[in-house]
Protein backbone atom coordinates (compact mmCIF):
# COMPACT_ATOMS: atom_id res chain seq x y z
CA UNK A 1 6.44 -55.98 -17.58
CA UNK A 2 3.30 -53.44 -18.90
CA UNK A 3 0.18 -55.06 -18.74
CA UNK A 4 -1.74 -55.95 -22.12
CA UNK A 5 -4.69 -54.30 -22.88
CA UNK A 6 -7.46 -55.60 -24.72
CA UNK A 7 -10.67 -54.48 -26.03
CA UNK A 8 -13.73 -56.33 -26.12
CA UNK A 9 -16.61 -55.91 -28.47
CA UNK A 10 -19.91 -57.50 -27.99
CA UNK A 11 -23.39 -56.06 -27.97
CA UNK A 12 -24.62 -58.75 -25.81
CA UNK A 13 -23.41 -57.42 -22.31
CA UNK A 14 -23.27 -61.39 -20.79
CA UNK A 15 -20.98 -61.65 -23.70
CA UNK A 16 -18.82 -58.74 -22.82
CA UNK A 17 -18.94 -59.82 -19.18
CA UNK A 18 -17.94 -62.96 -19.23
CA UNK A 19 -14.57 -62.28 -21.42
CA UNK A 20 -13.53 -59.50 -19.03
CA UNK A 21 -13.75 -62.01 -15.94
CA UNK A 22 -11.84 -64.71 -17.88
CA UNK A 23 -9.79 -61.73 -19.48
CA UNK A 24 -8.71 -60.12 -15.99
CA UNK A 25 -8.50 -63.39 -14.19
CA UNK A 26 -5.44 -64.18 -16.49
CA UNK A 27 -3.88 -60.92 -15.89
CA UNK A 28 -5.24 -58.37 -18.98
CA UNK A 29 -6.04 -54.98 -18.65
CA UNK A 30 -9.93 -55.03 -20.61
CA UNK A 31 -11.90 -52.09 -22.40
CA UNK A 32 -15.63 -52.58 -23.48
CA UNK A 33 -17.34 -51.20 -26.40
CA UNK A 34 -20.71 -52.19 -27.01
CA UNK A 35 -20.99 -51.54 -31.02
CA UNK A 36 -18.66 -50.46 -33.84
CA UNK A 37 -18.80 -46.96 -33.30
CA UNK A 38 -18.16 -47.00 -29.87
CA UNK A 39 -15.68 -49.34 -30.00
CA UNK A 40 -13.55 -46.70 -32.72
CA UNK A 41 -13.71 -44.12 -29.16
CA UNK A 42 -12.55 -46.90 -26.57
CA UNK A 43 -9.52 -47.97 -29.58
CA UNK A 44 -7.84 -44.71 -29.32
CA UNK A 45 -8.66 -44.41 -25.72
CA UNK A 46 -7.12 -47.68 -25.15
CA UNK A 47 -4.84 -48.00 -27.69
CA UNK A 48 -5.34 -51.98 -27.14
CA UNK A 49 -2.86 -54.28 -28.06
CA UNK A 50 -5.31 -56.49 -29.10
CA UNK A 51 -9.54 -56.22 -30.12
CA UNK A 52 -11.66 -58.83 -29.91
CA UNK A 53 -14.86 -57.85 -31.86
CA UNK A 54 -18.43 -59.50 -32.19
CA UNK A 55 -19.23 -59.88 -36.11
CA UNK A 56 -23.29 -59.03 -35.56
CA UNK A 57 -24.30 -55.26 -34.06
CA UNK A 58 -26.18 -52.92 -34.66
CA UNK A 59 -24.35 -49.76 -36.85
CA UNK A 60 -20.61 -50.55 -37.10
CA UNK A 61 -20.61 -54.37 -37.43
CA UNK A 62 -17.29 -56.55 -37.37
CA UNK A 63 -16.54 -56.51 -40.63
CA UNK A 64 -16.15 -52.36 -40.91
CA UNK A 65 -14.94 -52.16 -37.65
CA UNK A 66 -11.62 -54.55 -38.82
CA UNK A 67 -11.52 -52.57 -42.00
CA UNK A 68 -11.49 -48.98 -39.83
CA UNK A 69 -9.02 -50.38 -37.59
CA UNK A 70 -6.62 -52.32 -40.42
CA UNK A 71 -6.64 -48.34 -41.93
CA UNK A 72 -4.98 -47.19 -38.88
CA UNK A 73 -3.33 -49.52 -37.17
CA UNK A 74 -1.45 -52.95 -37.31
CA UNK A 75 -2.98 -54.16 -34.07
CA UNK A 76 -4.31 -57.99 -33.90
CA UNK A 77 -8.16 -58.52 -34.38
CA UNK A 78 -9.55 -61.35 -33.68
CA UNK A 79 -13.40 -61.58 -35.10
CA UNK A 80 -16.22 -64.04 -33.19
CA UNK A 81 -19.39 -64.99 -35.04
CA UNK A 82 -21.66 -67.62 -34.70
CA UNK A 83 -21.45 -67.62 -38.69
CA UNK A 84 -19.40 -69.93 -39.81
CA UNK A 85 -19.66 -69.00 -43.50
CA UNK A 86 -18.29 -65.59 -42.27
CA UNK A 87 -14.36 -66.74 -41.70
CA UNK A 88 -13.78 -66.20 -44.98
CA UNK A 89 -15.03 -62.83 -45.06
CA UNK A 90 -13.36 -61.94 -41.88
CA UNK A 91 -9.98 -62.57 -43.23
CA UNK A 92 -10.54 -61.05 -46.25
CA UNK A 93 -11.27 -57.48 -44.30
CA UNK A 94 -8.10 -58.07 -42.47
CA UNK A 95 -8.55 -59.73 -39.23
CA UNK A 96 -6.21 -61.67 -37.65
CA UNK A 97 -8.10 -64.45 -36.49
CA UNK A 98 -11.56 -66.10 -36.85
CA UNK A 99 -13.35 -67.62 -33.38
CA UNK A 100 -16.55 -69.38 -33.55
CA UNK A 101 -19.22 -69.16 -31.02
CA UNK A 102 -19.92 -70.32 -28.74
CA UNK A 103 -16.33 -69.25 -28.08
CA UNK A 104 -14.34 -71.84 -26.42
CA UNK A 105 -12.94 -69.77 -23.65
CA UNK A 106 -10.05 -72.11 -23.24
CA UNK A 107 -8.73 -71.88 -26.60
CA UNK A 108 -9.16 -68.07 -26.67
């Protein structure tokens, strides 16, 4: 069975840290991008099969970063904010799910 690869991006690096432990601990392959733009790079590097993408950094934030990825590919993206207001949003620029934080690591 091939391992799933995800890619995780945060520009808080405790953030990005703590979902690769819990990530890896429960047997996924993780990438790290720490804003939009870098994030694009580690996608085709990658080729995840799913992102899981901070809403607020600097540059590329969440919300372009879905709509850049929904362009090119069908691959889940699941959006975390600490905006609740921004769901709706989030959904509307084609993610695939909506996570608020603090992220309940048990439900991710």
């Amino acid at each position: 069975m091939m391992q799933e690869n995800v890619l995780v991006v945060d520009d808080h690096p405790e953030i990005r840290d703590l979902m690769v432990k819990i990530l890896e601990r429960r047997g996924y392959r993780v990438s790290t991008a720490s804003d939009g733009h870098d994030a694009l790079t580690q996608f085709a590097l990658a080729r995840p099969d799913l992102v899981i993408t901070d809403l607020s950094m600097p540059g590329l934030n969440g919300y372009q970063l879905c709509r850049l990825i929904r362009g090119i590919s069908s691959v889940p993206v699941l959006i975390m904010s600490a905006q609740k207001v921004a769901e709706e949003k989030a959904y509307e620029m084609g993610a695939d799910a909506f996570e608020s934080k603090p992220i309940d690591m048990e439900a991710l």
